[in-house]
PDB file of N, CA and C in Angstrom:
ATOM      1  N   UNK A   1      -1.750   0.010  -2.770  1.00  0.00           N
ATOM      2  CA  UNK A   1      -0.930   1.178  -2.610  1.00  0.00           C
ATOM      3  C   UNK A   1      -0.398   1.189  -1.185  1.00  0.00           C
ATOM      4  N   UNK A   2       1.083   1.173  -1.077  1.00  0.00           N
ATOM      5  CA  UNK A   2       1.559   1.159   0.239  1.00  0.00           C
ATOM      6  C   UNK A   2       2.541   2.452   0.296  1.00  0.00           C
ATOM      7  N   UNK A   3       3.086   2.821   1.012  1.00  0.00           N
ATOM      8  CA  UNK A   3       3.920   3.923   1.523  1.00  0.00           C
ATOM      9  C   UNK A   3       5.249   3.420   1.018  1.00  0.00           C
ATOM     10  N   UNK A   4       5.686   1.976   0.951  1.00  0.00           N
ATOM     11  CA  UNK A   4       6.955   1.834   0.888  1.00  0.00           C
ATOM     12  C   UNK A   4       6.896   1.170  -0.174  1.00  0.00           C
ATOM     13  N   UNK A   5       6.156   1.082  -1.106  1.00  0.00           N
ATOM     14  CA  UNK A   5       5.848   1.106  -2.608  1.00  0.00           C
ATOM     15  C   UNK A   5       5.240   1.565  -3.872  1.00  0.00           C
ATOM     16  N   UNK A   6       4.942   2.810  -3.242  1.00  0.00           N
ATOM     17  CA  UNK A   6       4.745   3.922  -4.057  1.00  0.00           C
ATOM     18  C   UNK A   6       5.542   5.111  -4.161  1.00  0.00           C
ATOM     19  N   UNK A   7       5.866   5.398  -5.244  1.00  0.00           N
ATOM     20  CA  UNK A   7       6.480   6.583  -5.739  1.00  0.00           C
ATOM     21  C   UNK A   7       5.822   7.851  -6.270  1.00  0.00           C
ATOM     22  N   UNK A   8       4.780   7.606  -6.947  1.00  0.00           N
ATOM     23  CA  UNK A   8       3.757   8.978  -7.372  1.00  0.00           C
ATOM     24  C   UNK A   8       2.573   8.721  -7.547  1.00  0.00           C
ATOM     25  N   UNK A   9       1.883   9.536  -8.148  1.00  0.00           N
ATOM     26  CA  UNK A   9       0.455   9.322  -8.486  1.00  0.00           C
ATOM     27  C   UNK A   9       0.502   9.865 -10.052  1.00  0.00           C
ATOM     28  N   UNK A  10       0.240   8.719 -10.755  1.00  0.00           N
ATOM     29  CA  UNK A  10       0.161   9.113 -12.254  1.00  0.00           C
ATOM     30  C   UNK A  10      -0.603  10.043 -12.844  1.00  0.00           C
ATOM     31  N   UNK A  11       0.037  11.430 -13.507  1.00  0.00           N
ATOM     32  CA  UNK A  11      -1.467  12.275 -13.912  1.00  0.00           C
ATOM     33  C   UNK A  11      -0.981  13.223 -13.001  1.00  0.00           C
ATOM     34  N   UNK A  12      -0.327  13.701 -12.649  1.00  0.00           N
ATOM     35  CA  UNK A  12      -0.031  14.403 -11.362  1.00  0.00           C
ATOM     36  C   UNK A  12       1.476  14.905 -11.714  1.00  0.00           C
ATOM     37  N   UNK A  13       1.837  16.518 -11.244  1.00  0.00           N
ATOM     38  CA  UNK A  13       3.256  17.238 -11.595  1.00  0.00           C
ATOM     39  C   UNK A  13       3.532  15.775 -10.140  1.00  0.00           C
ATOM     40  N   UNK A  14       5.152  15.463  -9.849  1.00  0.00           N
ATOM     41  CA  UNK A  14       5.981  15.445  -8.673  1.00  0.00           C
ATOM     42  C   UNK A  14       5.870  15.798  -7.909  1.00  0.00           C
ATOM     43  N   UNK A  15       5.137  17.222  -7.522  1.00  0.00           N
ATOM     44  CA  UNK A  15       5.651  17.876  -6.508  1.00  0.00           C
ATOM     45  C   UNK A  15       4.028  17.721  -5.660  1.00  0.00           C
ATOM     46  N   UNK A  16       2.694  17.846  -7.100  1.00  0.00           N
ATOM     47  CA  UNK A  16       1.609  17.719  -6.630  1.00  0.00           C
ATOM     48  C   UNK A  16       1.180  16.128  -5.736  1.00  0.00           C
ATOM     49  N   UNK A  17       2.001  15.226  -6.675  1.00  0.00           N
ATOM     50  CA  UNK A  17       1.826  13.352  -6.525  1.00  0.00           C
ATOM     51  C   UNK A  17       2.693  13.364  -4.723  1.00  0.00           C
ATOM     52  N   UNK A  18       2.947  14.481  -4.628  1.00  0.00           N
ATOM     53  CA  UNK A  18       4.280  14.149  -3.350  1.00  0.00           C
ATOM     54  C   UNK A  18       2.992  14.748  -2.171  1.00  0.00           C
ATOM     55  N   UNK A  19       2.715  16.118  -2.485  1.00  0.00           N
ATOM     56  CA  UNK A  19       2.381  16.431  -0.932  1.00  0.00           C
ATOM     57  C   UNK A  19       0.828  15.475  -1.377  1.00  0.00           C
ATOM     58  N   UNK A  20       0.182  14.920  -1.949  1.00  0.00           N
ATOM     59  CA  UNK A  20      -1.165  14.314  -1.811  1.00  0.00           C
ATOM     60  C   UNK A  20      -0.642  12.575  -0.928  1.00  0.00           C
ATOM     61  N   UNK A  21       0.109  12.294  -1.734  1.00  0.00           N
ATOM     62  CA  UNK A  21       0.432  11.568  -1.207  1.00  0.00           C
ATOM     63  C   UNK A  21       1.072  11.374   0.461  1.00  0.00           C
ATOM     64  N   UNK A  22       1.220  12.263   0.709  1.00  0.00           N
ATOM     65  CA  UNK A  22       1.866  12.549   2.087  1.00  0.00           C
ATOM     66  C   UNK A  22       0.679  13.142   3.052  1.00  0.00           C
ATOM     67  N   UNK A  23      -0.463  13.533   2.491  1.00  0.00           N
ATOM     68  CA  UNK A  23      -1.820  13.490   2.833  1.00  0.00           C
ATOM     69  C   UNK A  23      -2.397  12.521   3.425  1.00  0.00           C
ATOM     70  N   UNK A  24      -2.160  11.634   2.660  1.00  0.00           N
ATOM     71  CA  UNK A  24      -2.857  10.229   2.234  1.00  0.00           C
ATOM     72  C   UNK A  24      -1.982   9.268   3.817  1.00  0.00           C
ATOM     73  N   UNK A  25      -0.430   9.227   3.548  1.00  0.00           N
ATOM     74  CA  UNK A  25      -0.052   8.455   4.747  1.00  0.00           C
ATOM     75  C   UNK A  25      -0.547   8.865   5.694  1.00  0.00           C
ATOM     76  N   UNK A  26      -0.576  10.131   6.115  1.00  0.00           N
ATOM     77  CA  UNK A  26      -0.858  10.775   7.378  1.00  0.00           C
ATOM     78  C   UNK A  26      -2.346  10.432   7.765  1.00  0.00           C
ATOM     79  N   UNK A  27      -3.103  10.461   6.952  1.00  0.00           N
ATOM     80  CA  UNK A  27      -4.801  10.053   7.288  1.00  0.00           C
ATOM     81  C   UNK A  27      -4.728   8.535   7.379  1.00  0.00           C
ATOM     82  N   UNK A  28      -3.980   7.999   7.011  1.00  0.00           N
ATOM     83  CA  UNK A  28      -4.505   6.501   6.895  1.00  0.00           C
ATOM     84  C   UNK A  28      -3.423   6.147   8.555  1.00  0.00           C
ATOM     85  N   UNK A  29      -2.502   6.877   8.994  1.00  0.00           N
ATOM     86  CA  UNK A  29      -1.897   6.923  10.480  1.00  0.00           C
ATOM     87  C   UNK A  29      -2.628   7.068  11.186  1.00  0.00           C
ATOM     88  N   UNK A  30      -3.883   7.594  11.337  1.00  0.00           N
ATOM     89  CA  UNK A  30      -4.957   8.350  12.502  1.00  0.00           C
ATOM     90  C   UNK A  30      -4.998   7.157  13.280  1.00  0.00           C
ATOM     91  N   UNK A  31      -5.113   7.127  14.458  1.00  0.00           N
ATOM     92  CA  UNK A  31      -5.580   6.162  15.661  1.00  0.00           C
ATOM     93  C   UNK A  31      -6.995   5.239  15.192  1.00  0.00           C
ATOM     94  N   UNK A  32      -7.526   6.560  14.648  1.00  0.00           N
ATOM     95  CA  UNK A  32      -9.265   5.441  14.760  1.00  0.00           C
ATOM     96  C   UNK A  32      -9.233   4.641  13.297  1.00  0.00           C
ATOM     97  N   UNK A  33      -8.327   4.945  12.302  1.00  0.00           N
ATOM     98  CA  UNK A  33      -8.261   3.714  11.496  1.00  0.00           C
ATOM     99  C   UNK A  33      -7.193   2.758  12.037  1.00  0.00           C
ATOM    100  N   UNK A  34      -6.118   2.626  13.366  1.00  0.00           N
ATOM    101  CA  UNK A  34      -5.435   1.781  13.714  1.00  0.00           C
ATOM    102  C   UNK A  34      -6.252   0.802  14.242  1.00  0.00           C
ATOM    103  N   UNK A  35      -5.272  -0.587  14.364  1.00  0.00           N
ATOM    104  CA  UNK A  35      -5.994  -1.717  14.673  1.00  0.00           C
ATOM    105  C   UNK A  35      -4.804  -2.530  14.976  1.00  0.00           C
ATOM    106  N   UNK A  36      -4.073  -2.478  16.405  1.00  0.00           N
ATOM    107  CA  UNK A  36      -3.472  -3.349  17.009  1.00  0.00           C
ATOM    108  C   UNK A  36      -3.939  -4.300  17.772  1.00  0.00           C
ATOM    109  N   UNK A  37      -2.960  -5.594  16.972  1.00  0.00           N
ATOM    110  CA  UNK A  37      -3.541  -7.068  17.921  1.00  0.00           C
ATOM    111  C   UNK A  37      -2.491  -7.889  18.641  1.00  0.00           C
ATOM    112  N   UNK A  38      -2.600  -7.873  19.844  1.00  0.00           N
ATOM    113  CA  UNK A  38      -1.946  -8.287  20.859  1.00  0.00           C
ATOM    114  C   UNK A  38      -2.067  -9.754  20.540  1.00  0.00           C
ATOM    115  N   UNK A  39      -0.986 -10.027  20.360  1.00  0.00           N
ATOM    116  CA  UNK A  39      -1.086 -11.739  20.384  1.00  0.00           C
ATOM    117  C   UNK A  39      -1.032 -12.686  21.214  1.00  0.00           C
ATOM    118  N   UNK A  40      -2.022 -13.596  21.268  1.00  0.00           N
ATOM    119  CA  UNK A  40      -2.104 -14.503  22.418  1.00  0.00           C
ATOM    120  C   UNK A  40      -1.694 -16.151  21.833  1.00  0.00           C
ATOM    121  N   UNK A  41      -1.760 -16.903  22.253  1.00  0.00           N
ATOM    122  CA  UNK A  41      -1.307 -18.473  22.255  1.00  0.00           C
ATOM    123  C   UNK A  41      -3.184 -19.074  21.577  1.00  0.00           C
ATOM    124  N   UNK A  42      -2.885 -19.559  20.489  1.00  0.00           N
ATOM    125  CA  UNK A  42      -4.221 -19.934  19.727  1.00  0.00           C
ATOM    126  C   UNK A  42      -4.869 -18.489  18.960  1.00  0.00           C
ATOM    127  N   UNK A  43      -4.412 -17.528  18.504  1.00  0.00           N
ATOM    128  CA  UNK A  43      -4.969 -16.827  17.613  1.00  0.00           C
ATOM    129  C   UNK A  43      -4.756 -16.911  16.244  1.00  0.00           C
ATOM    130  N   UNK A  44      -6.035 -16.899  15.659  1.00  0.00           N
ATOM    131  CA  UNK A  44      -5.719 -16.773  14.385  1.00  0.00           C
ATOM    132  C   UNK A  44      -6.341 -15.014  13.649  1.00  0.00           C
ATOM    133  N   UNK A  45      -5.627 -14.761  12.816  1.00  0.00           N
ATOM    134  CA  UNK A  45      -5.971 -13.150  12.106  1.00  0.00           C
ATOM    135  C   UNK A  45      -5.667 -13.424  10.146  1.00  0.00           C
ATOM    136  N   UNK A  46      -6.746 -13.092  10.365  1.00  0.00           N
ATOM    137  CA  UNK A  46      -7.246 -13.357   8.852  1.00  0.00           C
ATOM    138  C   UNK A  46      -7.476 -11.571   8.185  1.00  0.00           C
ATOM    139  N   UNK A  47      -6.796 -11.040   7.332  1.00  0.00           N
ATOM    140  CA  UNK A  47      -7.118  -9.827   6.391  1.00  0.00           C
ATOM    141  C   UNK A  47      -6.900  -9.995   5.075  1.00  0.00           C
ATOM    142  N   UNK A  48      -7.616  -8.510   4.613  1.00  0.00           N
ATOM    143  CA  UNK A  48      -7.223  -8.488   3.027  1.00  0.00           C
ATOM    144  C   UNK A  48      -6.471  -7.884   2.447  1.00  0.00           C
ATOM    145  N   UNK A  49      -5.373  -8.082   2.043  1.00  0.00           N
ATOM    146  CA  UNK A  49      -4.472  -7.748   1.550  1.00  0.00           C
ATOM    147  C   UNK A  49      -4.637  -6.495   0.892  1.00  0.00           C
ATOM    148  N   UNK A  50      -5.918  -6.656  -0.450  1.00  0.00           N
ATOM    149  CA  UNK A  50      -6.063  -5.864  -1.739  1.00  0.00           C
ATOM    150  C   UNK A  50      -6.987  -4.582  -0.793  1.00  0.00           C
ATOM    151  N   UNK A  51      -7.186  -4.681   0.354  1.00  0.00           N
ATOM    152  CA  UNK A  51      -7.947  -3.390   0.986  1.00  0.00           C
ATOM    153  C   UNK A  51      -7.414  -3.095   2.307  1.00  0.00           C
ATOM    154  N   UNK A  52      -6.516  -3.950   2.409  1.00  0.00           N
ATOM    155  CA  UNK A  52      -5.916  -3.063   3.739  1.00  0.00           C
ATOM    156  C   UNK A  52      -4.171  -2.751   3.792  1.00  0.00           C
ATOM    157  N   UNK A  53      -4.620  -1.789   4.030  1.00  0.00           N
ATOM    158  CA  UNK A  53      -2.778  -1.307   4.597  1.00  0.00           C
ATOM    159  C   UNK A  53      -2.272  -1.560   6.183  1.00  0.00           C
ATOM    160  N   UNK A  54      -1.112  -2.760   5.937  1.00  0.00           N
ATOM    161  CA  UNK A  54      -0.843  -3.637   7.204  1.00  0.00           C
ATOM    162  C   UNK A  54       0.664  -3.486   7.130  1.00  0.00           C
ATOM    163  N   UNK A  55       1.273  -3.744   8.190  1.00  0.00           N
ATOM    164  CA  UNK A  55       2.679  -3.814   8.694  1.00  0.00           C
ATOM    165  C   UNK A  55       3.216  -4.489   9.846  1.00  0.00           C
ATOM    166  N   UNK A  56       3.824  -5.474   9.729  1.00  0.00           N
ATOM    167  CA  UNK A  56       4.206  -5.976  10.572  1.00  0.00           C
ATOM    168  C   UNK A  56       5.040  -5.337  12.138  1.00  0.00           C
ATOM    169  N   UNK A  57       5.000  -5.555  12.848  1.00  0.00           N
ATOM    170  CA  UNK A  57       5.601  -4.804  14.209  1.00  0.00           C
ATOM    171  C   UNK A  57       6.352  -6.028  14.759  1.00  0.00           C
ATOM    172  N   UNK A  58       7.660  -5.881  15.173  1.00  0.00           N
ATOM    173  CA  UNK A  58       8.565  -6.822  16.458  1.00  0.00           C
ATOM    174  C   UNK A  58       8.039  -6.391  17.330  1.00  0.00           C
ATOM    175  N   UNK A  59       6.944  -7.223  17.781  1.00  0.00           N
ATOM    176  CA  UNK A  59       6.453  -6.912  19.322  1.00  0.00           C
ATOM    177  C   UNK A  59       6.647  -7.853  20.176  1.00  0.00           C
ATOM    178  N   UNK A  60       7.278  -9.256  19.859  1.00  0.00           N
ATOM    179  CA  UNK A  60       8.029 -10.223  20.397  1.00  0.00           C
ATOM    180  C   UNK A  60       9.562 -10.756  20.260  1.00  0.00           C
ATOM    181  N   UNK A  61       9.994 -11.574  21.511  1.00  0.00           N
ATOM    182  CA  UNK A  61      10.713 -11.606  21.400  1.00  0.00           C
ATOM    183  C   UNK A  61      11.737 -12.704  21.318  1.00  0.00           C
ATOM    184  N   UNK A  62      12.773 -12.456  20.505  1.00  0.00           N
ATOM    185  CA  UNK A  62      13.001 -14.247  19.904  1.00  0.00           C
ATOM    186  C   UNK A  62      13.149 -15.046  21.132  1.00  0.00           C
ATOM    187  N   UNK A  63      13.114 -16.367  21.055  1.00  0.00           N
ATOM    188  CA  UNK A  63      13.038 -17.136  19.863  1.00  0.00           C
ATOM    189  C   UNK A  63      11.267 -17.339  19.292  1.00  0.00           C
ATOM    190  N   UNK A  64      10.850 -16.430  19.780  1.00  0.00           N
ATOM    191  CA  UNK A  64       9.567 -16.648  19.588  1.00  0.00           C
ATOM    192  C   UNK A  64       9.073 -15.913  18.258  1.00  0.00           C
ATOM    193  N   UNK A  65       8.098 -17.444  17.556  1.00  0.00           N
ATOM    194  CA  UNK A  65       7.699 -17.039  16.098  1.00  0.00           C
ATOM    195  C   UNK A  65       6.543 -17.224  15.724  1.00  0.00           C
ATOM    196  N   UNK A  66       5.831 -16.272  14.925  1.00  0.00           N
ATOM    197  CA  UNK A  66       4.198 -16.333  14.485  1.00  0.00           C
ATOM    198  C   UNK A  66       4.295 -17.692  12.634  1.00  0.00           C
ATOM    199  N   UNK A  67       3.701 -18.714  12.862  1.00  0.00           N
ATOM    200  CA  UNK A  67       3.608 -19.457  11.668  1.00  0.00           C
ATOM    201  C   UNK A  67       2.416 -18.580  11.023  1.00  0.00           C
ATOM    202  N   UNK A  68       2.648 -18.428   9.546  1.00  0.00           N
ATOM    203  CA  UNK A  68       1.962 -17.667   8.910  1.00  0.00           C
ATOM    204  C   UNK A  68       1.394 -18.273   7.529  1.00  0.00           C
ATOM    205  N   UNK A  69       0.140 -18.007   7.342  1.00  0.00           N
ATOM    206  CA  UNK A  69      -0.116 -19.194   5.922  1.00  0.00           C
ATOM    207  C   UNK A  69      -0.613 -17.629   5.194  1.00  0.00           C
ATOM    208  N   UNK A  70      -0.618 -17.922   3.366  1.00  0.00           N
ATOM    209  CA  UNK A  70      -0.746 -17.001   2.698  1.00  0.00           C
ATOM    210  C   UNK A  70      -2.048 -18.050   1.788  1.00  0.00           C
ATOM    211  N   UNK A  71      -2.891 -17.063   1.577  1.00  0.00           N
ATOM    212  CA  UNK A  71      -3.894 -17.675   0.538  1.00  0.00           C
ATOM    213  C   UNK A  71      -4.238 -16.550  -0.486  1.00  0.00           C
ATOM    214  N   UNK A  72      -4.521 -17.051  -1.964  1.00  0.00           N
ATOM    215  CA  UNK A  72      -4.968 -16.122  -2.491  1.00  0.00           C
ATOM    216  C   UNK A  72      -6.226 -16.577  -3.319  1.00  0.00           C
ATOM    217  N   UNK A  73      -7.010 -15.421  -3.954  1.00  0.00           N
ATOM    218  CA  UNK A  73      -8.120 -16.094  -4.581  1.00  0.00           C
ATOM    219  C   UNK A  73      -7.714 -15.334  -6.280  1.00  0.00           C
ATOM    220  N   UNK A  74      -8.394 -16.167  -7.092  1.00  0.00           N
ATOM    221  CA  UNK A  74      -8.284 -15.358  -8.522  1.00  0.00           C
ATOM    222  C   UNK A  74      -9.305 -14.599  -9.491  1.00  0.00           C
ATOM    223  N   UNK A  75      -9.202 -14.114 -10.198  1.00  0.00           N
ATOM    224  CA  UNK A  75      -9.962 -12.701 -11.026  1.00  0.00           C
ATOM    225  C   UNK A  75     -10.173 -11.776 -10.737  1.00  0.00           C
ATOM    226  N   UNK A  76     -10.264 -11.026 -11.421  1.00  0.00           N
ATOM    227  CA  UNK A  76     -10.883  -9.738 -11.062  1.00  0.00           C
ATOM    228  C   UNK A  76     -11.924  -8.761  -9.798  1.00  0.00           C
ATOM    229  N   UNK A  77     -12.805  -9.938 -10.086  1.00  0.00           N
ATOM    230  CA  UNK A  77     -13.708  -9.510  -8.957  1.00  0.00           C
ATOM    231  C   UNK A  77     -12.750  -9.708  -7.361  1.00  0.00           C
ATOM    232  N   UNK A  78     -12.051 -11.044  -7.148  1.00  0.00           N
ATOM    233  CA  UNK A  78     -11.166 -11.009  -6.041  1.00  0.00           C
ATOM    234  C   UNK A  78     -10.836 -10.118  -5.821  1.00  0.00           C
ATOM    235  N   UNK A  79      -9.840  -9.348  -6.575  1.00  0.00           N
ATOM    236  CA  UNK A  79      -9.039  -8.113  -6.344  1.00  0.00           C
ATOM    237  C   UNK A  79      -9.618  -6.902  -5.853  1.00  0.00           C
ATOM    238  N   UNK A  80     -11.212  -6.848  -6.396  1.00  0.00           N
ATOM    239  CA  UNK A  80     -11.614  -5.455  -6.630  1.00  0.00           C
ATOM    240  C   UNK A  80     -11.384  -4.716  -7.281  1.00  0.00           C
ATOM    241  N   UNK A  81     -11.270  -5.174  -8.669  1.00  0.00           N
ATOM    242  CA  UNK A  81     -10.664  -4.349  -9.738  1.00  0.00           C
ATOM    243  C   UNK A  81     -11.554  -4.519 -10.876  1.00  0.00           C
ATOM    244  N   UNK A  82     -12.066  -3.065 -11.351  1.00  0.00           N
ATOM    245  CA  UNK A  82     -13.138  -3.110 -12.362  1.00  0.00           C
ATOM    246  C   UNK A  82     -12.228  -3.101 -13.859  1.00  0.00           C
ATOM    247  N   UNK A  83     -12.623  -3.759 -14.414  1.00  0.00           N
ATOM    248  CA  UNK A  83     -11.545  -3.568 -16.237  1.00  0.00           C
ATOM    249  C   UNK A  83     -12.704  -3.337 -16.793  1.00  0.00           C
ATOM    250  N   UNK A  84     -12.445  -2.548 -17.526  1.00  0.00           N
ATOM    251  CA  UNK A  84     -13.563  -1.935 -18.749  1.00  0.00           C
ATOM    252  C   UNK A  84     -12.664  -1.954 -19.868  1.00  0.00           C
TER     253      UNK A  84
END
């Protein structure tokens, strides 16, 4: 669930799916869940996709570029997703 890919909360009037949701960005904005990383020459940053809410920032400046590798793993349990 991201901010710029969610539209409502299923089960929920519009208007209720809107201000919870607008709850929700605002708490997950707080400082003490932020986590900025200054990039240095030899870092590597490894997260999880399926549990974290991330966004990229232009905090450099061209021509300068971060090489980026994507990995994923498969089933269910990867994801964190219970199916019953």
């Amino acid at each position: 669930m991201t901010e710029g890919h969610t539209t409502r909360i299923l089960g929920l009037d519009p208007q209720e799916s809107g201000v919870l949701l607008q709850q929700l960005w605002e708490h997950l904005r707080r400082p003490e869940f932020l986590y900025v990383h200054r990039w240095q020459v030899g870092d590597l940053l490894v997260w999880d996709n399926g549990a974290t809410q991330h966004r990229a920032t232009c905090d450099y400046a061209l021509p300068l570029r971060r090489l980026m590798h994507r990995t994923a793993t498969a089933g269910e349990e990867a994801l964190g997703v219970a199916i019953r």
